[in-house]
Every structure is written in structure tokens, then in C-alpha cells.
Protein backbone atom coordinates (compact mmCIF):
# COMPACT_ATOMS: atom_id res chain seq x y z
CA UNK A 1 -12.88 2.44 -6.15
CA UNK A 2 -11.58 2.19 -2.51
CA UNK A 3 -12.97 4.82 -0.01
CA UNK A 4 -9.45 6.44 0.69
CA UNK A 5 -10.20 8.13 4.41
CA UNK A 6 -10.41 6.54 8.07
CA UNK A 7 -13.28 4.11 8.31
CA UNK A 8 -15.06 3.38 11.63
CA UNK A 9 -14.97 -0.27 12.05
CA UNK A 10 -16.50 -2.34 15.75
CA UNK A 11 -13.53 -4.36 17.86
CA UNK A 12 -14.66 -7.69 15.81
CA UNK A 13 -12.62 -6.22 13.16
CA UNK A 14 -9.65 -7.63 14.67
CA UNK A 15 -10.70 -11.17 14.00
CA UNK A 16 -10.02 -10.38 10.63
CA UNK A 17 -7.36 -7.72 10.75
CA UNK A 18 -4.57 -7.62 7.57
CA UNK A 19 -1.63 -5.49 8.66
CA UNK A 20 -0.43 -5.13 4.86
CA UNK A 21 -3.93 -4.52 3.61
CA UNK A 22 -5.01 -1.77 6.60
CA UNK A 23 -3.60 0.46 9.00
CA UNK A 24 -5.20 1.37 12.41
CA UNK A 25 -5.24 4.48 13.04
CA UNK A 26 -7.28 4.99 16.50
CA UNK A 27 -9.15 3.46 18.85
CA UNK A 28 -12.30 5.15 19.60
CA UNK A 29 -14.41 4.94 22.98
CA UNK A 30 -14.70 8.13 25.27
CA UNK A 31 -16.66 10.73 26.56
CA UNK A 32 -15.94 13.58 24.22
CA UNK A 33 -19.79 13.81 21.77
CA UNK A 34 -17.07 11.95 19.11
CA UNK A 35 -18.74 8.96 19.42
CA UNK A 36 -21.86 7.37 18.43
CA UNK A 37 -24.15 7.27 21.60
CA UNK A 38 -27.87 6.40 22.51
CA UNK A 39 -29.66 8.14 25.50
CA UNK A 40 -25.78 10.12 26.55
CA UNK A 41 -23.91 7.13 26.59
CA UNK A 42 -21.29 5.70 24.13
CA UNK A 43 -21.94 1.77 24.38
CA UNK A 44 -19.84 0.70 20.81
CA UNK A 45 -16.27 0.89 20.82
CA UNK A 46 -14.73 1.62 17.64
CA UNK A 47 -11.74 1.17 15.94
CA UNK A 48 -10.60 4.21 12.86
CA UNK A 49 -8.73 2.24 10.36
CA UNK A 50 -7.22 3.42 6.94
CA UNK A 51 -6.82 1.17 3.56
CA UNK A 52 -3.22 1.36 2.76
CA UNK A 53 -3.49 0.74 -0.66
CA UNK A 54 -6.60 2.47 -1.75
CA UNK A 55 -7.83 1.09 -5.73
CA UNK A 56 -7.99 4.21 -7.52
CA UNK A 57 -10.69 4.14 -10.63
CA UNK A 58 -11.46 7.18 -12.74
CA UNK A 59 -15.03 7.20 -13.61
CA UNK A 60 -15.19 7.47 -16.84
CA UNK A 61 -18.06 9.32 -17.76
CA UNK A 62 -18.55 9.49 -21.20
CA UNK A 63 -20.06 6.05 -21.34
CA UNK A 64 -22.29 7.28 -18.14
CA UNK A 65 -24.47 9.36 -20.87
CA UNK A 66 -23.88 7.38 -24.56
């Protein structure tokens, strides 16, 4: 199963970017406490990107507990 929400990604993403496989959504680098930071400052830029097509499985659990 596909995680369906945005996903946090670093700017190397792009190397390997499919426009018909993922959408981006935002770019992420500020000052705002929404970013991930070390000592107060927000070194990693990020990029919030969303699978398009999300693979949906039902878990099926009656074979979880047979």
C-alpha cells in the first residue's frame, strides 16, 4: 500500500523526479519552526511531494490471525 499524504523528500529528489508518477506540492525551507532544524537553524531544504496514483490494498485480516 502507497502512503497517500505529502511526503518530505531532500532537493536530490529532482534527479529522479516522474511528473506522471508524483506531484510537488511545496517547497520547504524558511524560518517559520515548520522545518526540521539543529541548534535554531533550518540547514535541509525540502521538497512536499504527493503520489498521484496511490496503490490502494485492503489488509485483509482474517489470514493475519488463522
Amino acid at each position: 500500500m502507497d502512503y497517500e499524504g505529502a511526503i518530505g523528500v531532500p532537493i536530490t529528489f529532482l534527479h529522479k523526479y516522474n511528473p506522471s508518477q508524483f506531484e510537488i506540492i511545496q517547497f520547504r525551507k524558511g524560518d517559520d519552526g515548520k522545518d526540521l532544524s539543529i541548534n535554531g537553524k533550518c540547514p535541509y531544504f525540502r521538497i512536499l511531494i504527493k503520489n498521484k496514483q496511490p496503490i490502494k490494498n485492503p489488509i485483509n485480516t482474517t489470514s493475519l490471525f488463522a
